[in-house]
N, C-alpha and C. Protein backbone atom coordinates (compact mmCIF):
# COMPACT_ATOMS: atom_id res chain seq x y z
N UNK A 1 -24.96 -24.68 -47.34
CA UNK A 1 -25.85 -23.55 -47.52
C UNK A 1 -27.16 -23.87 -46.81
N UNK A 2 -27.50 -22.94 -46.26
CA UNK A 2 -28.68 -23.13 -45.05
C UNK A 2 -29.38 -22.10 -45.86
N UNK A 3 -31.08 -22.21 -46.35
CA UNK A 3 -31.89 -21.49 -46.81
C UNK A 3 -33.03 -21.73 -45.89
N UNK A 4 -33.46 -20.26 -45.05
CA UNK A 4 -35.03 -20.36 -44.58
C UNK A 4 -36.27 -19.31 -45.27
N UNK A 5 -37.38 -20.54 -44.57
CA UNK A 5 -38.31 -20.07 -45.37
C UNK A 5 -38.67 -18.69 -44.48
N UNK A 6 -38.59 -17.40 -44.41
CA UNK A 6 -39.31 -16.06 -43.98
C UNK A 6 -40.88 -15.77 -44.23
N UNK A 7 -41.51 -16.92 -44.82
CA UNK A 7 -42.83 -16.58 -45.51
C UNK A 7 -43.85 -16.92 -44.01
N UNK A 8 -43.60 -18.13 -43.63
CA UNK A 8 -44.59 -19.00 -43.25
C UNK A 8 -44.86 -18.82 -41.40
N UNK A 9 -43.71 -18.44 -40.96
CA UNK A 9 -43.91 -18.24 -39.53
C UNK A 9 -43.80 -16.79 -38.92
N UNK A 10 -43.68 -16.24 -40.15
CA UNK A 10 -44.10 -14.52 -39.51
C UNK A 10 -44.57 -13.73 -38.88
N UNK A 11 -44.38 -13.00 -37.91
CA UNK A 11 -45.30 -12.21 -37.25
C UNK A 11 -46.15 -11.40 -37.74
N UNK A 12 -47.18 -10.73 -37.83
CA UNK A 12 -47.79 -9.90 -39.00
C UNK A 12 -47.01 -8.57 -38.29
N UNK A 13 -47.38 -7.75 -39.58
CA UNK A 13 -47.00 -6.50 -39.95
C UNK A 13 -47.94 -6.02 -40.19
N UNK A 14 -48.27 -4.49 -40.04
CA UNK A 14 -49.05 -3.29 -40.53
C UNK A 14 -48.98 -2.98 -41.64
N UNK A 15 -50.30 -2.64 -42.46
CA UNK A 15 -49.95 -1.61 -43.37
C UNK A 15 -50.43 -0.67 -43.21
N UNK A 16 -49.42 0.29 -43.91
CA UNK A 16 -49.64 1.72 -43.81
C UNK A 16 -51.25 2.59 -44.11
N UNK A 17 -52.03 2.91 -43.27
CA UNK A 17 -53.74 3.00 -43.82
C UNK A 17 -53.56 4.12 -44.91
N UNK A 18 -52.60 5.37 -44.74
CA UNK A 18 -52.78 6.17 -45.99
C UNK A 18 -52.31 5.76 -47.31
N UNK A 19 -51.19 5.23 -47.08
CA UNK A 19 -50.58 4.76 -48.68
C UNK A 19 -51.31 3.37 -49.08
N UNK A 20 -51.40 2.22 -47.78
CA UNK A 20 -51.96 1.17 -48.51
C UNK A 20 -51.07 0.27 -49.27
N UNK A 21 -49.59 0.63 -49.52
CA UNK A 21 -48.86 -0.10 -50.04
C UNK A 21 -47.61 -0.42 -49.21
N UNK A 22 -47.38 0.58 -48.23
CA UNK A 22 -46.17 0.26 -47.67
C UNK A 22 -46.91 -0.69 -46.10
N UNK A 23 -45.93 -0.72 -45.04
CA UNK A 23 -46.35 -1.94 -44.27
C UNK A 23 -44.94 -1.65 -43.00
N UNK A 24 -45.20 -1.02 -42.32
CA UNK A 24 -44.82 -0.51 -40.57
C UNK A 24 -44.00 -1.74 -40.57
N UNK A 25 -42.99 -1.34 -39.83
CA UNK A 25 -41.99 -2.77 -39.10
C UNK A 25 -42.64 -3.54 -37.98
N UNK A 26 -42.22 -4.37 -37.82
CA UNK A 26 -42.80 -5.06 -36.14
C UNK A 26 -41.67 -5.28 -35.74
N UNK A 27 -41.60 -4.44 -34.89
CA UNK A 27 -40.05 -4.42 -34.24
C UNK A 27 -39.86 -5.09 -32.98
N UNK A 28 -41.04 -6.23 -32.45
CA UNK A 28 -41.00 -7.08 -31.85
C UNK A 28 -41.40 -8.63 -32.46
N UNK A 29 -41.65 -8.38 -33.53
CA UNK A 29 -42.16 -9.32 -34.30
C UNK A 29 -40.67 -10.51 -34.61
N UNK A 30 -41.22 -11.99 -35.30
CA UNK A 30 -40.45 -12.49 -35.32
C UNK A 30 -40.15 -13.16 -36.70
N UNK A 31 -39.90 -13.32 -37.57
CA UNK A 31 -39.41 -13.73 -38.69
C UNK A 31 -39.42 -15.95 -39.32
N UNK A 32 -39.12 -15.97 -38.50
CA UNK A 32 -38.54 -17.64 -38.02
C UNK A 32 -39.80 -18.46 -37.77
N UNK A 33 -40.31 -18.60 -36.37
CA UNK A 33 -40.94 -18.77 -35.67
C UNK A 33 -40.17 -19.91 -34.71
N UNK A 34 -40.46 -20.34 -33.75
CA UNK A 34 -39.68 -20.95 -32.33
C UNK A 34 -39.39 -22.55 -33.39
N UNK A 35 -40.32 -22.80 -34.66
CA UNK A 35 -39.67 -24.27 -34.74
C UNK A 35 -38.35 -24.01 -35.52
N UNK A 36 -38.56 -23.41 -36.80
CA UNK A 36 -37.48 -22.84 -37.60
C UNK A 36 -36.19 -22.26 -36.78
N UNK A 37 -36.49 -21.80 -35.97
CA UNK A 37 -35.31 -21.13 -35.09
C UNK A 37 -34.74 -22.67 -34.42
N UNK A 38 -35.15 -23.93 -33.98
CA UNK A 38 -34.32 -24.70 -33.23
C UNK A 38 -34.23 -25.60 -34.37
N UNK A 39 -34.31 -25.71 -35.59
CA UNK A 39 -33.78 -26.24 -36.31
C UNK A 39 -32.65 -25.80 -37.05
N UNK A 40 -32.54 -24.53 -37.28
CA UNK A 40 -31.37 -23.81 -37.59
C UNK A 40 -29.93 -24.29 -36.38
N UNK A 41 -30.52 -23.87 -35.45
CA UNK A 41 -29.59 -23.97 -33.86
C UNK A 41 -29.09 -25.88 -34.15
N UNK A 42 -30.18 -26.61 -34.58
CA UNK A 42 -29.39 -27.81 -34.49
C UNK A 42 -28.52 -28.04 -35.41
N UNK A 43 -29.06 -27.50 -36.94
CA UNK A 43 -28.30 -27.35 -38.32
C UNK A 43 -27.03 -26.78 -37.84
N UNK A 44 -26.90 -25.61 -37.47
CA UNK A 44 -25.43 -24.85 -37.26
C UNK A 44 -24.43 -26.23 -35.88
N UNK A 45 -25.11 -26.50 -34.96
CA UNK A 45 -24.66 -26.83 -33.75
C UNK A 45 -24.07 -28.43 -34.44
N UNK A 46 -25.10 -29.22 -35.51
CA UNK A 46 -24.41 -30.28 -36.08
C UNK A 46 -23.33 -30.57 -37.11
N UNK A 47 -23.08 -29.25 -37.75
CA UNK A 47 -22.62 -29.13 -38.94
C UNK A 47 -21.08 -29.18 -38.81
N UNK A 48 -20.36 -29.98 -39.86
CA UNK A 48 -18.94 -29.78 -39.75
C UNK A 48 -18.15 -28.90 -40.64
N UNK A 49 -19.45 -28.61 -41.46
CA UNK A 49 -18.72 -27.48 -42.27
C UNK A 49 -17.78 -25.99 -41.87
N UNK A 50 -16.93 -25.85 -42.75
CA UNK A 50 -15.48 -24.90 -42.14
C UNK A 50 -16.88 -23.17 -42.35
N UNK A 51 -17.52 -23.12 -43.16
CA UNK A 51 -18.21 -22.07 -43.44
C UNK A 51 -19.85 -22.64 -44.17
N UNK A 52 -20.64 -21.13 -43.27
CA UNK A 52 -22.08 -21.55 -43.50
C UNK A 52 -22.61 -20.50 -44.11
N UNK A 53 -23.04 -20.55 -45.29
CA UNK A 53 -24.23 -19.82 -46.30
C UNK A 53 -25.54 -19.53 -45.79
N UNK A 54 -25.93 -18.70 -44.80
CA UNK A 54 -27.13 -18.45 -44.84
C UNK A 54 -27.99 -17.69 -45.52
N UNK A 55 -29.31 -17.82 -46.31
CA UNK A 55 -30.04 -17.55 -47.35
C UNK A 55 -31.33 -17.00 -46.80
N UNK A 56 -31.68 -15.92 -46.81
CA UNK A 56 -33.29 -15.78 -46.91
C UNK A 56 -33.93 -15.17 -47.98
N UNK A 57 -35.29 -15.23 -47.94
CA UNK A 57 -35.78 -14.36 -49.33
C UNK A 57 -35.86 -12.75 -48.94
N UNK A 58 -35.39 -12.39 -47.75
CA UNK A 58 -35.45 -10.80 -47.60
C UNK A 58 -34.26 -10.28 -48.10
C-alpha cells in the first residue's frame, strides 16, 4: 500500500471571491510535486508486489 501526502506540494487553488467557501480547480496545477512524483515512480518501478494500493487523502 502506497499512501501520498496531497497536502504539502500543491499547487494553489482559487477561491471562489463570491461564496468564499468553495475554491476553482487548477487545471494545470499539480498535486504531488516533482519529488513525490519520482519517488512514487521508484516505489512502483522497485516493487515486487503482484498488486499496488494507492491511497490519497482526496
Amino acid at each position: 500500500m502506497i499512501l501520498l501526502d496531497t497536502r504539502h506540494d500543491r499547487d494553489p487553488v482559487t477561491r471562489d471571491p463570491i461564496s468564499g467557501q468553495r475554491y476553482f480547480p487548477n487545471e494545470e496545477g499539480d498535486i504531488l510535486g516533482e519529488a513525490q512524483w519520482e519517488w512514487l515512480k521508484r516505489e512502483l518501478r522497485m516493487s515486487t508486489a503482484q498488486v499496488h494500493l494507492i491511497g490519497t487523502s482526496i
